[in-house]
C-alpha atoms as a PDB file:
ATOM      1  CA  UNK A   1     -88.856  79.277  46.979  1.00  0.00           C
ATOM      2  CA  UNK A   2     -86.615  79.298  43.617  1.00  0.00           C
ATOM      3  CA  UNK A   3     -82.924  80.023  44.086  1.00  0.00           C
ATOM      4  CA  UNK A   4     -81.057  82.610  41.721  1.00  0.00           C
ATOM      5  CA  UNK A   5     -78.440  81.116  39.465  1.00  0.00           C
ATOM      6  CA  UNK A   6     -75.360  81.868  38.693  1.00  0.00           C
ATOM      7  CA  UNK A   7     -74.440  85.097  36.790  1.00  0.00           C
ATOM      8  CA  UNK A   8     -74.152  85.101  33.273  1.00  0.00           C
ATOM      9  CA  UNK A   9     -70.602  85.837  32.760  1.00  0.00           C
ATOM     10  CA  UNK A  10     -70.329  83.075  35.382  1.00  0.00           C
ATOM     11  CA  UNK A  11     -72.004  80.639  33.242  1.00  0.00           C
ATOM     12  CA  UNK A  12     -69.857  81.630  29.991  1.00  0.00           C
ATOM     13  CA  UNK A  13     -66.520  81.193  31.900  1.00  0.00           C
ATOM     14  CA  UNK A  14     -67.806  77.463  32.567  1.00  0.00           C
ATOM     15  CA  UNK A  15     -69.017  76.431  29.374  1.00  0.00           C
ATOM     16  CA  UNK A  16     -65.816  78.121  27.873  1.00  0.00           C
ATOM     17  CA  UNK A  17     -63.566  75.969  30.131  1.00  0.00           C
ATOM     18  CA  UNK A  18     -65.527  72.988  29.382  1.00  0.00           C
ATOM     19  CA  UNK A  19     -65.126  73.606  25.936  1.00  0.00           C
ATOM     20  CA  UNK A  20     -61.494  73.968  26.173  1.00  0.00           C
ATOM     21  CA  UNK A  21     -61.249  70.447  28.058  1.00  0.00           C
ATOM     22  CA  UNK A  22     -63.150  69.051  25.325  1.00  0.00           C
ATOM     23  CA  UNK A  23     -60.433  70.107  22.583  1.00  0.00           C
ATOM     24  CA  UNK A  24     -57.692  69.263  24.714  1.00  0.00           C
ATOM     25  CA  UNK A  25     -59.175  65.321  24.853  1.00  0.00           C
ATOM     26  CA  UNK A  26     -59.462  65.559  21.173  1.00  0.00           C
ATOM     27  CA  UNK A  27     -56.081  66.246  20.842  1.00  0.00           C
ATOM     28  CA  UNK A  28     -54.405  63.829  23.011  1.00  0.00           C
ATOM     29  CA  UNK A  29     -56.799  61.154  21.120  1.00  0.00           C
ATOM     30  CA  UNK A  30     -55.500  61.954  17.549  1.00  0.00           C
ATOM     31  CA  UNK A  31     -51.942  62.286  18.772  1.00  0.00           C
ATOM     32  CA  UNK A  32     -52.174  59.080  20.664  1.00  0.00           C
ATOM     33  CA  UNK A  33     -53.500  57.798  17.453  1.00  0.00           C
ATOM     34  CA  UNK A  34     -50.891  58.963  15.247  1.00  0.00           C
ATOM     35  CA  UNK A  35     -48.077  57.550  17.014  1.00  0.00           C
ATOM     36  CA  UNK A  36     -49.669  54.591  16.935  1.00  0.00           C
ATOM     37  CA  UNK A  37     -49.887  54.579  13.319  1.00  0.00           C
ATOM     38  CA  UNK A  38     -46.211  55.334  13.255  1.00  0.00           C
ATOM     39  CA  UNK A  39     -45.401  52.968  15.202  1.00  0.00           C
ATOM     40  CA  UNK A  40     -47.302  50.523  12.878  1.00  0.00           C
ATOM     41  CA  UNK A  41     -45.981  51.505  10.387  1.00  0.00           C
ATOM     42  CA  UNK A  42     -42.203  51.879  11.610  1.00  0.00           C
ATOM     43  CA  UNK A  43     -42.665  48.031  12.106  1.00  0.00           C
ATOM     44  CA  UNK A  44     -43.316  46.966   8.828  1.00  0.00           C
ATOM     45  CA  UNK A  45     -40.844  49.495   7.456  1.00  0.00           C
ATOM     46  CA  UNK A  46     -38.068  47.512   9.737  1.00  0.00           C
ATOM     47  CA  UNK A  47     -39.751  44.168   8.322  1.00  0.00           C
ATOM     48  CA  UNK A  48     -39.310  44.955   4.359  1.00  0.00           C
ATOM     49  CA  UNK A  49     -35.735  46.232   5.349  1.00  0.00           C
ATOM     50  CA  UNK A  50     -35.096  43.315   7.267  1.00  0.00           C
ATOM     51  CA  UNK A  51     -36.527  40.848   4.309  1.00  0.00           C
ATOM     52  CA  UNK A  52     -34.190  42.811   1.859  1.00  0.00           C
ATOM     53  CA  UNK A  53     -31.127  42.426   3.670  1.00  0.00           C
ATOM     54  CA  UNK A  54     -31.562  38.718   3.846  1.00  0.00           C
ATOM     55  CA  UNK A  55     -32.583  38.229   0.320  1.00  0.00           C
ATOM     56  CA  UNK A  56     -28.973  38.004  -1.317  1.00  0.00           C
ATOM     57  CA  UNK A  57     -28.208  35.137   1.035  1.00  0.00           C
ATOM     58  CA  UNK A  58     -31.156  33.034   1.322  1.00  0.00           C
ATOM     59  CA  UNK A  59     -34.602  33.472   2.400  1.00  0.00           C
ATOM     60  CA  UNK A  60     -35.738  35.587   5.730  1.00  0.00           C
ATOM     61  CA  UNK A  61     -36.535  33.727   8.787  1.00  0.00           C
ATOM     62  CA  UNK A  62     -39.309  36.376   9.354  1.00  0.00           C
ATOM     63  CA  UNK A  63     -40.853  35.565   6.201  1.00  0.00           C
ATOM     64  CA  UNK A  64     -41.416  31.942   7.337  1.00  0.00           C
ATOM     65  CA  UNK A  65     -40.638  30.629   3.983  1.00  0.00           C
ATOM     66  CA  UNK A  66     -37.978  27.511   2.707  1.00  0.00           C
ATOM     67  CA  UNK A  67     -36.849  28.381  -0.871  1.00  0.00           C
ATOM     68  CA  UNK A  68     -37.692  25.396  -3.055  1.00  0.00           C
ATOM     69  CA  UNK A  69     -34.771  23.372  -4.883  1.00  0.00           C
ATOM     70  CA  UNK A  70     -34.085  23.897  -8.359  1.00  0.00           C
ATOM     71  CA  UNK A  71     -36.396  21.709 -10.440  1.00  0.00           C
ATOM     72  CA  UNK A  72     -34.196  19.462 -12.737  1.00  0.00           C
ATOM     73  CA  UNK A  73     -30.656  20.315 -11.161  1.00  0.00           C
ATOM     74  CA  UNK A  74     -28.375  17.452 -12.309  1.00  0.00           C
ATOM     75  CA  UNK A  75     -25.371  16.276  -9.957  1.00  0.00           C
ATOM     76  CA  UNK A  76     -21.769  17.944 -10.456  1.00  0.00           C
ATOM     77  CA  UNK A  77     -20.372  15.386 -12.969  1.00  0.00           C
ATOM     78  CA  UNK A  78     -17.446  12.839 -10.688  1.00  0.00           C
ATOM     79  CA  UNK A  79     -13.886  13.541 -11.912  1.00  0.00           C
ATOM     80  CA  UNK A  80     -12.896  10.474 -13.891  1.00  0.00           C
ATOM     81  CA  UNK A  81     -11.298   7.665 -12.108  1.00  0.00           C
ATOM     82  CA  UNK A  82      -7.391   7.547 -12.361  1.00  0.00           C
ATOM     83  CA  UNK A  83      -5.398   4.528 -12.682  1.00  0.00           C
ATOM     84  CA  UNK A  84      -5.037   2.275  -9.615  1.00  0.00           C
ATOM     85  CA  UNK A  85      -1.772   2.294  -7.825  1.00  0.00           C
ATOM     86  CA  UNK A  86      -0.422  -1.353  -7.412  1.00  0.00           C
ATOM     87  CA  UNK A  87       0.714  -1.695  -3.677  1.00  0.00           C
ATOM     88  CA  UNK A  88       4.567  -1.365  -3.575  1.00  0.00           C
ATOM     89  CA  UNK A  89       5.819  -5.582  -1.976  1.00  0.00           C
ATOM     90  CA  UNK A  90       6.568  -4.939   1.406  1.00  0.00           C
ATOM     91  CA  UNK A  91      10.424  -5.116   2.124  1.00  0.00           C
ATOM     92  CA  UNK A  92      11.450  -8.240   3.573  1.00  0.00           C
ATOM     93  CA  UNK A  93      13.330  -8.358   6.954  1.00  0.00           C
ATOM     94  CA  UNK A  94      16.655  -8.052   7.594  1.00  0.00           C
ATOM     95  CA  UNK A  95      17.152  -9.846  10.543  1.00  0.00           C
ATOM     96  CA  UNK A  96      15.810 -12.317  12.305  1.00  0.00           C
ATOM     97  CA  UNK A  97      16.496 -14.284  15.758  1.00  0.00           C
ATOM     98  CA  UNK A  98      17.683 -17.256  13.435  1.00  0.00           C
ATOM     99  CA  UNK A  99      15.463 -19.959  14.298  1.00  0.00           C
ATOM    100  CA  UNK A 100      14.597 -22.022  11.657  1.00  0.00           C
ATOM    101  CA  UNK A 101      11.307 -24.385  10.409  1.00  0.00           C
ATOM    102  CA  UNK A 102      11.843 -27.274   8.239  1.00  0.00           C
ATOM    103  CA  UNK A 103       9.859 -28.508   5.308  1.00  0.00           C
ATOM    104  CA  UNK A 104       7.077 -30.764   6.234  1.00  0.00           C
ATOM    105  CA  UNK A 105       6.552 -32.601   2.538  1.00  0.00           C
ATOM    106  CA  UNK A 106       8.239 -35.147   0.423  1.00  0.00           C
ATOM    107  CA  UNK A 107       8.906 -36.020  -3.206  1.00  0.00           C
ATOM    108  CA  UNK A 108       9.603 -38.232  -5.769  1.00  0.00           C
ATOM    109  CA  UNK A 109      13.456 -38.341  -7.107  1.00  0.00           C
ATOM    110  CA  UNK A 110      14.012 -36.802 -10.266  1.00  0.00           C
ATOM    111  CA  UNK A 111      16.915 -37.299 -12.525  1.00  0.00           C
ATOM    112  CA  UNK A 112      18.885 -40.957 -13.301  1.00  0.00           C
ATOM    113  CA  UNK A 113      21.410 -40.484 -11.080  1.00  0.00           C
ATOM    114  CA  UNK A 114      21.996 -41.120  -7.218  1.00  0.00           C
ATOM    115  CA  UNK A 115      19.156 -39.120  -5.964  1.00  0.00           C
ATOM    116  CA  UNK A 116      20.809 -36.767  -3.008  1.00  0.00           C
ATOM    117  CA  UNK A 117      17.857 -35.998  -0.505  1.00  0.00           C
ATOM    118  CA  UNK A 118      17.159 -32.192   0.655  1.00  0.00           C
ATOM    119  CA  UNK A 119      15.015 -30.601   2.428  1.00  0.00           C
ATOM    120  CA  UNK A 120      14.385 -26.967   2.961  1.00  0.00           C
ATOM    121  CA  UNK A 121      14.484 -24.670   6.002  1.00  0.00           C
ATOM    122  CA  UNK A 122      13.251 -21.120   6.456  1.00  0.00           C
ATOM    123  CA  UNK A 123      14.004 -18.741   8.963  1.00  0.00           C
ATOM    124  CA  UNK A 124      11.104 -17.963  11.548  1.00  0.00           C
ATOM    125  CA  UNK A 125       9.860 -13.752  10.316  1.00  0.00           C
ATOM    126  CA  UNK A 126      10.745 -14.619   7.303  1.00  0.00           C
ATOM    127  CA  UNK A 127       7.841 -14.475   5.727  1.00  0.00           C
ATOM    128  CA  UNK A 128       8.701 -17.957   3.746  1.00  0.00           C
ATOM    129  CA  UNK A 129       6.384 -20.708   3.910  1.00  0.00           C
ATOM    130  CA  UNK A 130       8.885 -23.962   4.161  1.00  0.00           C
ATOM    131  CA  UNK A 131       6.796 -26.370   2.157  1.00  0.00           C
ATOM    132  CA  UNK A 132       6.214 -23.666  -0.563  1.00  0.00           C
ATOM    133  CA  UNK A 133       9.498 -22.979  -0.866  1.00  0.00           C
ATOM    134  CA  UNK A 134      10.682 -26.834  -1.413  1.00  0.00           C
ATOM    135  CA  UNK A 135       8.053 -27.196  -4.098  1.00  0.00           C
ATOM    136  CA  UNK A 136       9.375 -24.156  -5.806  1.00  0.00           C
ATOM    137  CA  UNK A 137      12.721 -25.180  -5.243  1.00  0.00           C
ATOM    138  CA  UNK A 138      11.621 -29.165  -6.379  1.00  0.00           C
ATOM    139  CA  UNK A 139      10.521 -27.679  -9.479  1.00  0.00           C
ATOM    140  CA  UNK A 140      13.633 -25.559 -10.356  1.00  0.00           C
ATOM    141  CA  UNK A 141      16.023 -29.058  -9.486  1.00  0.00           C
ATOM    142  CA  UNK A 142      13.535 -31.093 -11.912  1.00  0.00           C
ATOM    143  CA  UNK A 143      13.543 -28.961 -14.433  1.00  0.00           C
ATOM    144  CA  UNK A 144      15.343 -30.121 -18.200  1.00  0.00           C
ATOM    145  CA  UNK A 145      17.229 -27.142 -18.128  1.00  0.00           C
ATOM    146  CA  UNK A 146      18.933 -27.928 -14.968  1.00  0.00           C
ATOM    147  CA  UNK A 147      21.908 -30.640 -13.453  1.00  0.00           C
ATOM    148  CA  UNK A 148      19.382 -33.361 -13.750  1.00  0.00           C
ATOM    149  CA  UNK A 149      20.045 -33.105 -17.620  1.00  0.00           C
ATOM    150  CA  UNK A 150      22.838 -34.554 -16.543  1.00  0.00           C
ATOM    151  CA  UNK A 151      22.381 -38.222 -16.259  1.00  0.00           C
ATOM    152  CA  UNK A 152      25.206 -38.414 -13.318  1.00  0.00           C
ATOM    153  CA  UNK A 153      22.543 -36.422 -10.698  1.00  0.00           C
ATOM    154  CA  UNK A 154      19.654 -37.067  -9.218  1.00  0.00           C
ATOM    155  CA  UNK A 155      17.129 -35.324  -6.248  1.00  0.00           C
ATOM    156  CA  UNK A 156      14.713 -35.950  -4.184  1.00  0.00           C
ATOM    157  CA  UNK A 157      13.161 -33.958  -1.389  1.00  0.00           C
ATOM    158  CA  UNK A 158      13.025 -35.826   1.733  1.00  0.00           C
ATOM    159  CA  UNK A 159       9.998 -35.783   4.448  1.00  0.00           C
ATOM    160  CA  UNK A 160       9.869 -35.447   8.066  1.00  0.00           C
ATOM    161  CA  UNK A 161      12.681 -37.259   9.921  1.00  0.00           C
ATOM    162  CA  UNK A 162      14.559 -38.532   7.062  1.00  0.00           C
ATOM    163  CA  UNK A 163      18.224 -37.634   6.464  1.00  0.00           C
ATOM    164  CA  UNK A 164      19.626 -35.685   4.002  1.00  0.00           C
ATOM    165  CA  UNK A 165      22.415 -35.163   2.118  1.00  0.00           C
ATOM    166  CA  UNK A 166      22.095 -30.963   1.927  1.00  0.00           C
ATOM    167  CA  UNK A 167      20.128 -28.808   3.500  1.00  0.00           C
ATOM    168  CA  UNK A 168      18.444 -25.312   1.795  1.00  0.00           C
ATOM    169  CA  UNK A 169      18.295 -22.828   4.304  1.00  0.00           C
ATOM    170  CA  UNK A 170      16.414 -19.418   3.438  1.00  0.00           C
ATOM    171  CA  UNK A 171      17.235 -16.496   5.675  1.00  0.00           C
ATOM    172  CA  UNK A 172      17.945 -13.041   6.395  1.00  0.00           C
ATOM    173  CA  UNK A 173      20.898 -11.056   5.216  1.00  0.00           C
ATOM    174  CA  UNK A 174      22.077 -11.028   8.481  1.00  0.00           C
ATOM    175  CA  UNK A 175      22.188 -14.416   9.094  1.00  0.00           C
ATOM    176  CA  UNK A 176      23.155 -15.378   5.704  1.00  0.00           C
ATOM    177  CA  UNK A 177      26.412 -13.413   6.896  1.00  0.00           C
ATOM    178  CA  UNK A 178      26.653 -15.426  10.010  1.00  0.00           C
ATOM    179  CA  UNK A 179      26.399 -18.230   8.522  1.00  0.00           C
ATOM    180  CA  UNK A 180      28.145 -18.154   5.147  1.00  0.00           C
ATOM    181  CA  UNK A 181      31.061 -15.814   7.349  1.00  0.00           C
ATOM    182  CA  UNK A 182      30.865 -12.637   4.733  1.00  0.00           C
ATOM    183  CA  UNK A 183      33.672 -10.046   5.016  1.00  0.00           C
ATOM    184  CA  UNK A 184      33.791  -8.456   1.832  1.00  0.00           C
ATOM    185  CA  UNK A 185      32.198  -5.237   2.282  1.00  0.00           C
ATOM    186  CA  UNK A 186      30.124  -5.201  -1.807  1.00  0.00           C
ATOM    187  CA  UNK A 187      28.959  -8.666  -0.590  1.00  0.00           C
ATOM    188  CA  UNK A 188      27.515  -8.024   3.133  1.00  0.00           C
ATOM    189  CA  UNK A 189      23.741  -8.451   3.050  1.00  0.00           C
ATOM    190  CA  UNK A 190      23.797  -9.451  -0.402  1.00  0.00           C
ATOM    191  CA  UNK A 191      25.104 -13.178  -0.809  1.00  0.00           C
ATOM    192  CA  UNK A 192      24.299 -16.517  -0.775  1.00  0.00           C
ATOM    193  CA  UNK A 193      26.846 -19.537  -0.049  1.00  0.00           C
ATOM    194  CA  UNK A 194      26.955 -23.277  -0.141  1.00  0.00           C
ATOM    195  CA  UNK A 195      29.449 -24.587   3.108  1.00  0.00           C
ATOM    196  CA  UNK A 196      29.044 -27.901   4.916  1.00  0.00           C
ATOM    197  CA  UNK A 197      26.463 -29.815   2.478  1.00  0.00           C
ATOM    198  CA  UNK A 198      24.464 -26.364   3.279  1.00  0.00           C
ATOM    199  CA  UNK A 199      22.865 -23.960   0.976  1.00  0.00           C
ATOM    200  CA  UNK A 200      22.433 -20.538   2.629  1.00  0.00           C
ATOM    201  CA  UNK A 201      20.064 -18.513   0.395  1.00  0.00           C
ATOM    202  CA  UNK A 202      19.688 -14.738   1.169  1.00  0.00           C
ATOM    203  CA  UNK A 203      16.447 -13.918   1.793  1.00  0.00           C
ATOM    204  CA  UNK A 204      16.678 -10.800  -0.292  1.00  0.00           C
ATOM    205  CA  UNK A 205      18.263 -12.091  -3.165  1.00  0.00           C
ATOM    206  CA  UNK A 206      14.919 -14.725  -3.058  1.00  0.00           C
ATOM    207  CA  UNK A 207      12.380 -11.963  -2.531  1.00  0.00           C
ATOM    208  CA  UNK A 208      13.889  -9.520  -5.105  1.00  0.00           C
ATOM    209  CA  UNK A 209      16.169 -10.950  -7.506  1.00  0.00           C
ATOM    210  CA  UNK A 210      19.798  -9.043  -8.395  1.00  0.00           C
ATOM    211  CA  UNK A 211      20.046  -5.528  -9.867  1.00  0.00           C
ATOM    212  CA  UNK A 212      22.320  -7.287 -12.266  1.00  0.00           C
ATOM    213  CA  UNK A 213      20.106 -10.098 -13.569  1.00  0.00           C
ATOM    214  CA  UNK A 214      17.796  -9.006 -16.192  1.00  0.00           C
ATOM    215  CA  UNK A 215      15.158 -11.135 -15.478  1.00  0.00           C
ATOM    216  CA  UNK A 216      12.222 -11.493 -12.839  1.00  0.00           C
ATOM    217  CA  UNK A 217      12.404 -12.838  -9.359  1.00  0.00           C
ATOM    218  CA  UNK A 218      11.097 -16.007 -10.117  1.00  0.00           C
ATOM    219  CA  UNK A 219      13.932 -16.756 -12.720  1.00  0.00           C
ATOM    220  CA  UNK A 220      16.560 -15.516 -10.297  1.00  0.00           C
ATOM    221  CA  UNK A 221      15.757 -17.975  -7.575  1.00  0.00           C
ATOM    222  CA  UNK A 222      16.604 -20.778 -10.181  1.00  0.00           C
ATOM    223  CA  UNK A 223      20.024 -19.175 -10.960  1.00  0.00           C
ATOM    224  CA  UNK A 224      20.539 -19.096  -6.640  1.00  0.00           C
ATOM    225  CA  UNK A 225      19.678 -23.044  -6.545  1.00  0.00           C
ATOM    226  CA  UNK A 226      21.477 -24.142  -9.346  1.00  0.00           C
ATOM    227  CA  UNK A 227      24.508 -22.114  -8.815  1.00  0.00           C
ATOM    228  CA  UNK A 228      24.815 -23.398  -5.107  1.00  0.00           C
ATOM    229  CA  UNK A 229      23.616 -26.725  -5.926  1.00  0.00           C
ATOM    230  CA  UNK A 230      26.412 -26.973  -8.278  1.00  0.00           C
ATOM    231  CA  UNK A 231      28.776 -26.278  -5.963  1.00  0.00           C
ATOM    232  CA  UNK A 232      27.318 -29.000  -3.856  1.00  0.00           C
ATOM    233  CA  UNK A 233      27.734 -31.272  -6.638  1.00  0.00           C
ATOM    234  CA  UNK A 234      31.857 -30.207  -6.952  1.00  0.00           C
ATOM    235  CA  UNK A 235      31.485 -27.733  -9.350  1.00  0.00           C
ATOM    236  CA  UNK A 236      33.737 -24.299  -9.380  1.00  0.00           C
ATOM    237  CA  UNK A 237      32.910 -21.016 -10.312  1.00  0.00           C
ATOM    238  CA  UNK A 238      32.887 -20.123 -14.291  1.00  0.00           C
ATOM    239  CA  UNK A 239      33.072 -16.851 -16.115  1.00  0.00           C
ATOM    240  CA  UNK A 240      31.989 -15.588 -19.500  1.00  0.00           C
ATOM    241  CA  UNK A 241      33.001 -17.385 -22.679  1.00  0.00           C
ATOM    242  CA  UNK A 242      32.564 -14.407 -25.055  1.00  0.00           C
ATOM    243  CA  UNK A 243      30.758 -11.297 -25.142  1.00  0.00           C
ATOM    244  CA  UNK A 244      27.302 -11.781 -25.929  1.00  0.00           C
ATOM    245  CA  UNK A 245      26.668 -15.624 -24.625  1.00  0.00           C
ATOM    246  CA  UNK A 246      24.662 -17.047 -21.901  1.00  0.00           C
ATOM    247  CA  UNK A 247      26.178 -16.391 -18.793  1.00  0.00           C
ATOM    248  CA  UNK A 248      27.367 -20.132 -17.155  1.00  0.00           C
ATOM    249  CA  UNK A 249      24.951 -21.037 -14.004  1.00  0.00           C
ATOM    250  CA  UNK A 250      28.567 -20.945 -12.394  1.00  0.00           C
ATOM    251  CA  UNK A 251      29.390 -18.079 -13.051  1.00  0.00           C
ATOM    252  CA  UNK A 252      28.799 -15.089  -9.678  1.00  0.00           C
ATOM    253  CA  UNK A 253      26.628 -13.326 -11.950  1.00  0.00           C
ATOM    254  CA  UNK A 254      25.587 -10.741  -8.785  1.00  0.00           C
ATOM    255  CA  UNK A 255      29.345  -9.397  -9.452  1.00  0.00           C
ATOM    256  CA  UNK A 256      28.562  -8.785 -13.222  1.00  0.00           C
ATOM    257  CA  UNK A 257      28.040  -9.933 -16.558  1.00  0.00           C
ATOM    258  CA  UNK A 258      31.483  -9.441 -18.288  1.00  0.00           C
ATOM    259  CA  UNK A 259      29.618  -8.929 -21.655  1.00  0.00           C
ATOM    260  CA  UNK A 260      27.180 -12.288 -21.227  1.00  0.00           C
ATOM    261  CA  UNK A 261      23.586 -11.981 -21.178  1.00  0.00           C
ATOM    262  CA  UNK A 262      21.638 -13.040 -17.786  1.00  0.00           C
ATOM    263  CA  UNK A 263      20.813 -16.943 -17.729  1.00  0.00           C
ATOM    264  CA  UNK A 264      19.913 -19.160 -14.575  1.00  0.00           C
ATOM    265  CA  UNK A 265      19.834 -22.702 -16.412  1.00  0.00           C
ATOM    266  CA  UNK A 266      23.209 -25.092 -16.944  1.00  0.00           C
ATOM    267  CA  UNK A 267      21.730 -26.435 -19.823  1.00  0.00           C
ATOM    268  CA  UNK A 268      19.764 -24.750 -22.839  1.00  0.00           C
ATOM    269  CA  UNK A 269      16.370 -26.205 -23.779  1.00  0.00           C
ATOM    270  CA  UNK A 270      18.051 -28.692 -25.691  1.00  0.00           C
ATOM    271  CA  UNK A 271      20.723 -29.994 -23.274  1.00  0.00           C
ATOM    272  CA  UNK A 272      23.578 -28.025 -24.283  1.00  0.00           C
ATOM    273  CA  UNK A 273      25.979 -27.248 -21.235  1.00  0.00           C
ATOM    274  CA  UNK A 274      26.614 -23.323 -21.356  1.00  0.00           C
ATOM    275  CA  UNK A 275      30.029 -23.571 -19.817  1.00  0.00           C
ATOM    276  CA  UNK A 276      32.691 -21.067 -19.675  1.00  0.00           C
ATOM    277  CA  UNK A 277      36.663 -20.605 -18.811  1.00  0.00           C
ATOM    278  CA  UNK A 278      37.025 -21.954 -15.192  1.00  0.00           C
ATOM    279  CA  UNK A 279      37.880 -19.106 -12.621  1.00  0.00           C
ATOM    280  CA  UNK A 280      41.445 -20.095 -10.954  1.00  0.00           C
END
């Protein structure tokens, strides 16, 4: 037995609504698509930005790229060198505890005359090497210029455990004081002496010469040895015979010139004595 269907207007209602489904899907499928797309797109947009705000200070890590180095880039050129400062000497002591080491060589007399044996001793921190120092000071006693010009005087540095007839002590200003008893206020720390068949020799006046010598170090150290060594030979202090001369070896030249010119030597080269007036 057949069955009646629906009504007409029944069936257009349902293929009307079915229709209208079908549109709806449509859109929801192109807007879902579209956004998409916008959102693609929004992404790359935020990329190039990205890649153009980094590009003024160096590549962009999205870009996954290392910028090559400059073909042929030569090195900044080096400044050129200046001159090389010599190290400034470094200032001998002052003081010391006042111990003393003695010279541990010997040497042949010099001169014709009695040979007086010395040896040297320097003060412990001092910096002075005793045997250096005697040779230095063997040298500056041998020498022509010097008191063995004379024929009346004679040297001879003595070794270990021999006696001797002076001793050369090198120390520090302050115990250059305590030993050669300075009170005069220009001379504290700035002496040297010659007391009880003992040379004192300040230290700084060895390592730096005298403001008032025009001459090196080296030079001034003979003027210390012969000036004291003359006075251990009986010699007085000498001034300046005329403006312009050598200064005398005996004369306190760390006081001033008086018009003389600086000179460490008794005798010149060809065994003149430079003497001068005799100071009272």
């Amino acid at each position: 037995m057949r069955t009646k269907g629906p009504p007409m207007a029944t069936r257009r209602s349902v293929k009307a609504r079915r229709a209208e489904r079908r549109r709806r899907l449509r859109r929801t499928v192109l807007g879902s698509m579209a956004l998409a797309a916008l959102s693609v797109t929004a992404y790359w947009l935020g990329l190039e930005r990205g890649a153009a705000t980094a590009a003024p200070g160096g590549p962009s890590p999205a870009a996954g790229r290392v910028a090559a180095p400059a073909e042929h880039a030569s090195p900044a050129p080096s400044p050129p060198p200046g001159p090389t400062a010599s190290p400034s000497p470094s200032p001998s002591p002052t003081a010391a505890p006042g111990a003393f080491t003695a010279s541990s060589t010997a040497g042949r007399a010099q001169g014709q005359g009695r040979a007086l044996r010395w040896r040297v001793e320097t003060e412990n921190a001092s910096g002075v090497d005793p045997d250096s120092a005697a040779r230095n000071i063997e040298e500056i006693l041998g020498d022509r210029r010097g008191w063995i010009r004379d024929p009346s005087y004679g040297f001879r540095l003595a070794g270990p455990g021999e006696p001797v007839d002076f001793t050369v002590k090198i120390a520090t200003p302050a115990t250059t004081d305590r030993l050669c008893d300075v009170v005069t206020p220009e001379l504290i720390g700035e002496t040297n002496c010659q007391a009880h068949h003992t040379i004192v020799v300040n230290l700084k006046r060895w390592q730096e010469g005298s403001p008032k010598f025009r001459g090196p170090a080296a030079e001034y150290r003979a003027l210390i040895i012969n000036h004291e060594v003359g006075h251990e030979l009986g010699r007085g202090h000498e001034t300046c015979p005329r403006p312009g001369a050598p200064a005398p070896a005996m004369m306190q030249q760390i006081k001033g010139l008086q018009g003389c010119t600086s000179n460490a030597w008794p005798h010149t080269a060809d065994g003149t004595y430079l003497a001068g007036p005799p100071v009272p």
